[in-house]
Protein backbone atom coordinates (compact mmCIF):
# COMPACT_ATOMS: atom_id res chain seq x y z
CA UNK A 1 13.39 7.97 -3.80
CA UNK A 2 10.60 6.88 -2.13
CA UNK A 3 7.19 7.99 -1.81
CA UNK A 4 4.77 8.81 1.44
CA UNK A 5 0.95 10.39 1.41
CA UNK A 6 1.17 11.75 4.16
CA UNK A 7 -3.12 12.29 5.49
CA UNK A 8 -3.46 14.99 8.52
CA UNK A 9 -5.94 16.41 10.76
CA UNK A 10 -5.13 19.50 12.28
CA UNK A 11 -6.27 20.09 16.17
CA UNK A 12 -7.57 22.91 17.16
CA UNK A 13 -4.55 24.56 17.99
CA UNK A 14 -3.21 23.54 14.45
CA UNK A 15 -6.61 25.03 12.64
CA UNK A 16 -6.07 28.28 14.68
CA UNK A 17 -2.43 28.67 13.10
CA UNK A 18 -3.97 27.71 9.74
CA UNK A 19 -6.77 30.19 9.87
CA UNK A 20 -3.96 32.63 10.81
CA UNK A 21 -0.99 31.90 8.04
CA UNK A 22 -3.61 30.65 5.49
CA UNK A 23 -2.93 27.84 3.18
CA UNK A 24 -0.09 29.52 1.30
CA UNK A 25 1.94 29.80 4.69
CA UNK A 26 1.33 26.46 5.81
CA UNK A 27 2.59 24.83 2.45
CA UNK A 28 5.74 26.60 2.84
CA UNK A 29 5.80 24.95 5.91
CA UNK A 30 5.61 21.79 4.99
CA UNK A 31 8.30 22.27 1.72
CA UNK A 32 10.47 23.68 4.31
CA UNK A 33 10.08 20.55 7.01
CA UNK A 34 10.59 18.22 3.67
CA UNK A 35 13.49 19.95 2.45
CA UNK A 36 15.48 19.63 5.99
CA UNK A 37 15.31 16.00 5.45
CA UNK A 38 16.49 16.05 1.53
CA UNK A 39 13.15 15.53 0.83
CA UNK A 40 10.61 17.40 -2.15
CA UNK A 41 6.60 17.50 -1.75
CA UNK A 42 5.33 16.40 -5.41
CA UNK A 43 1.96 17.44 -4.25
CA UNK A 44 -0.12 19.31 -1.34
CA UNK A 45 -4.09 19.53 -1.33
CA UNK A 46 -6.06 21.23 1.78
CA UNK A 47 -9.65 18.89 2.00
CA UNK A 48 -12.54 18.68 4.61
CA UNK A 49 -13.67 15.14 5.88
CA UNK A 50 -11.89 12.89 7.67
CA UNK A 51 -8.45 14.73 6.71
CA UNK A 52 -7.29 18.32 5.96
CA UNK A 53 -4.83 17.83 4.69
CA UNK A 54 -3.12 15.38 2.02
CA UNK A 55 0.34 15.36 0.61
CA UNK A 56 2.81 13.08 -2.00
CA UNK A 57 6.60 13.68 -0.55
CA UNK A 58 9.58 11.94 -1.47
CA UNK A 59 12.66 11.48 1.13
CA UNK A 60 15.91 10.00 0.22
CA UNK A 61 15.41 7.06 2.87
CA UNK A 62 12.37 6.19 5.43
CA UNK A 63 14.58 7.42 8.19
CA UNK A 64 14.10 10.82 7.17
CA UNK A 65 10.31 10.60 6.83
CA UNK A 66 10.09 9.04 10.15
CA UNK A 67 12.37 12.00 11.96
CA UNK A 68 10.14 14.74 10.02
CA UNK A 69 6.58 12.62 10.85
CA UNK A 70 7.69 12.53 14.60
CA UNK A 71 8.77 15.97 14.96
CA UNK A 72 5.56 17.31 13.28
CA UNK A 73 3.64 14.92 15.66
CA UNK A 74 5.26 16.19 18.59
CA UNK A 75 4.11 19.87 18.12
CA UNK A 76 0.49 19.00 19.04
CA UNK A 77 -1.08 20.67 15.95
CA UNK A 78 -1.96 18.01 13.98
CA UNK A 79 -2.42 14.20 13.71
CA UNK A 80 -1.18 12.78 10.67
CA UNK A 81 -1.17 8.95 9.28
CA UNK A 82 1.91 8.04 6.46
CA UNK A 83 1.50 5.86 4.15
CA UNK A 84 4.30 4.41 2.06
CA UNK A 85 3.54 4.11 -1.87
CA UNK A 86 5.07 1.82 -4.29
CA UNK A 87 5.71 2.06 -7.90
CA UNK A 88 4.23 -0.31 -10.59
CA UNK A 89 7.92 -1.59 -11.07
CA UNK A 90 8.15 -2.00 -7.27
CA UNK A 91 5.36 -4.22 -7.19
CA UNK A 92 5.90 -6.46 -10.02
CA UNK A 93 9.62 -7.10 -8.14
CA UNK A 94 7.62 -7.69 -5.15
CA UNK A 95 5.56 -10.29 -6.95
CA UNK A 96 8.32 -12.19 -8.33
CA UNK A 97 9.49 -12.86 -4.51
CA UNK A 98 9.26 -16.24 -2.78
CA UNK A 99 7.32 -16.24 0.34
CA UNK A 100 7.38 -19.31 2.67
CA UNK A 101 3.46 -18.75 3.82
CA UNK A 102 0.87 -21.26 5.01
CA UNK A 103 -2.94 -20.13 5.71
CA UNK A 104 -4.31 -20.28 8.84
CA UNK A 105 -5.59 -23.89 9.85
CA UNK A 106 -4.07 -25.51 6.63
């Protein structure tokens, strides 16, 4: 399946709702939004610094994590930045690809 870390800032609007429901609520949140979308969160950590929020999901397909990224964007309570992650074996048969490439100015 693959695998997303999923970094988010919560707006003010979003920090109000998070200072309400605490952390507990908000992580069953996020399992539930997941889990609409066949998806599983392997991990969820609250932070302070340039995120609040950081979180390892799997989805079945990247469809799903782009319908659950843009419907949690939509709401306004958070900003949030995906980034897919490979596996070890995924990058060794990445590696093994030919790419037709030529640097710039050669």
């Amino acid at each position: 399946m693959p695998k997303y870390l999923v970094q988010a800032s919560y707006t003010s609007e979003g920090a109000k709702g998070l200072l309400a429901e605490g952390g507990s609520g908000r992580r069953a949140a996020v399992e539930q939004v997941v889990r609409s979308r066949g998806g599983t969160v392997e991990a969820l950590y609250f932070a302070y610094g340039d995120a609040d929020l950081y979180c390892v999901i799997d989805f079945p397909d990247p469809l799903s994590m782009a319908a659950v990224a843009m419907t949690v964007r939509a709401s306004g309570a958070l900003q949030s930045r995906t980034v897919p992650l490979l596996t070890v074996e995924e990058i060794d048969e990445a590696a093994r690809q030919d790419v037709d490439f030529r640097t710039p100015g050669a």
